[in-house]
Protein backbone atom coordinates (compact mmCIF):
# COMPACT_ATOMS: atom_id res chain seq x y z
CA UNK A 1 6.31 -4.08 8.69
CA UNK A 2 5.39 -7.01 10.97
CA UNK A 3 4.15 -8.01 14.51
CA UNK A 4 5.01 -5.44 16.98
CA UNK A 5 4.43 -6.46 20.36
CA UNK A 6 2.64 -3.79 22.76
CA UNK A 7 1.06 -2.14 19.42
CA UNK A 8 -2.76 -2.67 19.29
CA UNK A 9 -5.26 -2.41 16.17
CA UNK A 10 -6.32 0.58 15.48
CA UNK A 11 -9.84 -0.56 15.81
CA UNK A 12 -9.64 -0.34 19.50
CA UNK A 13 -11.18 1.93 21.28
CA UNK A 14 -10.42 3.65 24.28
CA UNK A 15 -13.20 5.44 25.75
CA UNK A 16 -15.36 6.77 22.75
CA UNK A 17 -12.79 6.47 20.29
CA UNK A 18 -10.25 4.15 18.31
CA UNK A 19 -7.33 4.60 17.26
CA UNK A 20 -6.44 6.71 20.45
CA UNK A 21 -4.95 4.00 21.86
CA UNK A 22 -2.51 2.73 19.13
CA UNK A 23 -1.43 6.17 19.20
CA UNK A 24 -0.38 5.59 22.73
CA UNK A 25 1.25 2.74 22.30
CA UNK A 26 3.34 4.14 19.72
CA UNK A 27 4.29 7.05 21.89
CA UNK A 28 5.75 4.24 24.79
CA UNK A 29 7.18 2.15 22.62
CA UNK A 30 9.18 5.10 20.66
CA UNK A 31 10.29 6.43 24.20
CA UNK A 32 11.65 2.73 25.11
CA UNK A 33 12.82 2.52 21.82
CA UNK A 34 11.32 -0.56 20.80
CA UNK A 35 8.98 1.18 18.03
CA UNK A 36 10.65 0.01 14.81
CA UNK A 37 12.11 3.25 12.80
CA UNK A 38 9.26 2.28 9.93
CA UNK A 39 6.84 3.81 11.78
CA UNK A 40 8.40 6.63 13.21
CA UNK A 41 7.73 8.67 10.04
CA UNK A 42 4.25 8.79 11.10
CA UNK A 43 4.50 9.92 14.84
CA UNK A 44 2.82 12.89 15.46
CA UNK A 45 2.40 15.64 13.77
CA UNK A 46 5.65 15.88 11.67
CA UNK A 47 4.51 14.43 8.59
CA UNK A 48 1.72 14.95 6.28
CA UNK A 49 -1.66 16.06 7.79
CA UNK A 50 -3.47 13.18 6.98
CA UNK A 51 -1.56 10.91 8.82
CA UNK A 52 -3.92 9.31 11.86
CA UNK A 53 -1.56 10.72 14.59
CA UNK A 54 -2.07 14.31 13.20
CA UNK A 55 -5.71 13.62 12.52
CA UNK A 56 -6.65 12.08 16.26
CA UNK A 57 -4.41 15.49 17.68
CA UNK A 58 -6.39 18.27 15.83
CA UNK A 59 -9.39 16.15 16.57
CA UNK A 60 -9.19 16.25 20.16
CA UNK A 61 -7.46 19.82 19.94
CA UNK A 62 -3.95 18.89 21.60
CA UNK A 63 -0.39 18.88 20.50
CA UNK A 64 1.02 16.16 19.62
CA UNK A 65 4.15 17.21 22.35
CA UNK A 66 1.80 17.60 24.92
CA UNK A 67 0.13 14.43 24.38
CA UNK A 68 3.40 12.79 24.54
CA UNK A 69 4.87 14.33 27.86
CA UNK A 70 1.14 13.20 29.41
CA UNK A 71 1.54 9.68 27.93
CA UNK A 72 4.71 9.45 29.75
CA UNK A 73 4.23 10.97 33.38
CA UNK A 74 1.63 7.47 33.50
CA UNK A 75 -1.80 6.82 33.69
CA UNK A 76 -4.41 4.48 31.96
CA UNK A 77 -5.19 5.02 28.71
CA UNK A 78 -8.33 6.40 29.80
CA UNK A 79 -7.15 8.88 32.25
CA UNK A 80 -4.64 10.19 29.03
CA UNK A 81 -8.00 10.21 26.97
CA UNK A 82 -9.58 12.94 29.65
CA UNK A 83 -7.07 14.58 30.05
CA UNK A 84 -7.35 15.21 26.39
CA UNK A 85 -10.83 16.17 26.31
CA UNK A 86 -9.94 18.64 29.16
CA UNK A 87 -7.19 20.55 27.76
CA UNK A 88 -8.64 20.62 24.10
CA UNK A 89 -12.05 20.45 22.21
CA UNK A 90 -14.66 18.93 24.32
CA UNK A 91 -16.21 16.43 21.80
CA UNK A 92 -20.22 14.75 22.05
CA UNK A 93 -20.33 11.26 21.69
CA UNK A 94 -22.29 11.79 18.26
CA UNK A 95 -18.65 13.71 16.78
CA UNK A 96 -16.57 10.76 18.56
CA UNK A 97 -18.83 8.20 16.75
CA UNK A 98 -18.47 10.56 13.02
CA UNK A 99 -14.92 10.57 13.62
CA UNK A 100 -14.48 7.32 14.48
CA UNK A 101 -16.40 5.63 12.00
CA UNK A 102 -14.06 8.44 9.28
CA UNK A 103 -11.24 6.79 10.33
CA UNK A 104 -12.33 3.39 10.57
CA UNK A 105 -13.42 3.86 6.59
CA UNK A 106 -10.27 5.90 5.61
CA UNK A 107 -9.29 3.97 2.10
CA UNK A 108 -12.40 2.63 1.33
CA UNK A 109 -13.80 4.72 -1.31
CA UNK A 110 -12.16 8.34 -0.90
CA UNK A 111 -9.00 10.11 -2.11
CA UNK A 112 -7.19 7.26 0.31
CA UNK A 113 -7.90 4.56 -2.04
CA UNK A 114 -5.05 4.63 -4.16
CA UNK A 115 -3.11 4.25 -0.94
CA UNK A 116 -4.16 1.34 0.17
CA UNK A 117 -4.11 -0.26 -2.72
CA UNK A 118 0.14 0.86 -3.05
CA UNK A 119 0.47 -0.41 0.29
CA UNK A 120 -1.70 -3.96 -0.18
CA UNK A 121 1.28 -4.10 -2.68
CA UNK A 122 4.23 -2.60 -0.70
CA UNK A 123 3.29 -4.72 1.99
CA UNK A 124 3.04 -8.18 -0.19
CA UNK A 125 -0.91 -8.30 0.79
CA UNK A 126 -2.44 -9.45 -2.27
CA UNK A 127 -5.55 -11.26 -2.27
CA UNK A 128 -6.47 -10.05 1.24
CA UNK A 129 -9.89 -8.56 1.79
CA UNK A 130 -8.84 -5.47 2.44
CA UNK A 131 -10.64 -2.07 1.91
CA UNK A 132 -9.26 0.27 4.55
CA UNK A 133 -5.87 1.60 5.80
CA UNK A 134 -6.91 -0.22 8.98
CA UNK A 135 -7.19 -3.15 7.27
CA UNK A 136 -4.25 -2.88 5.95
CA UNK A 137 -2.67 -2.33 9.03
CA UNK A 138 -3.95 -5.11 10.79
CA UNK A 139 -3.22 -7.45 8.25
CA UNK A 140 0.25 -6.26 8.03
CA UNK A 141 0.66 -6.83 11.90
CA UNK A 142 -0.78 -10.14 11.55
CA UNK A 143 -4.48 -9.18 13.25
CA UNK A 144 -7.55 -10.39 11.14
CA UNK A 145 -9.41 -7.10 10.72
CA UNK A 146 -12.68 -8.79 10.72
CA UNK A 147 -12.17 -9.93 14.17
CA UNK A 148 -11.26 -6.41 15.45
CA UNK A 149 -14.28 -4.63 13.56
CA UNK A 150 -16.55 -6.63 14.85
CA UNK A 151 -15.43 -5.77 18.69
CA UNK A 152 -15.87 -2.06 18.13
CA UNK A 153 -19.63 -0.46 19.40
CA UNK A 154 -20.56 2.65 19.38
């Protein structure tokens, strides 16, 4: 992987959570067909269940299909976002913050480890400080993950 221009980190957050809006991005750029295909195993939910698209979906208690015909009638990411909320599971901002902060720690420490450690490999990322799929990510896409930790808040 590399550099993808239009495809954030998926430490940004729209509205209350991150990693919505990567998602987003990778529904445009798939319609415009600009997302490259080594990502396009992990659209949706296709693949395996663990995969963030699939997670973020049953989260907020949409289809993935539906999600991607509202992406692409328009609107800002936030207006997507409550839409979201208002077809599927209304969530607090205490289960947006726990399933945020799950995400934002997926690797590090759980049955996800051995992942990231195959992909800090696959991806020629040794000596990184990496300790998350996000991190890995980000490094991969040339983003310092440090920088885009530090901007999330809850």
């Amino acid at each position: 992987m590399a550099h993808v221009p239009g495809l954030r980190s998926p430490y940004a957050k729209v509205g209350r959570l991150v990693y919505f809006g990567r998602m987003l991005d990778k529904i445009r750029l798939h319609a415009a067909g600009l997302l490259p295909v080594e990502y396009q195993s992990n659209l949706g939910d296709l693949g395996s269940p663990t995969m963030f698209d699939a997670r973020c979906c049953r989260f907020l208690g949409v289809h993935y299909g539906d999600l991607v015909k509202r992406t692409l009638t328009g609107g800002t990411d936030e207006e997507i976002l409550t839409w979201a909320h208002s077809v599927g599971k209304p969530r607090t901002d205490e289960e947006c913050e726990i399933w945020s902060t799950f995400l934002m720690k997926r690797g590090w420490r759980d049955v996800a480890s051995a992942m990231v450690q195959q992909r800090i490999q696959q991806f020629g990322l040794t000596g990184k400080p990496i300790e998350t799929m996000f991190d890995v990510l980000d490094w991969d896409e040339g983003r310092d993950p440090a920088v885009e930790r530090a901007k999330v808040t809850f």
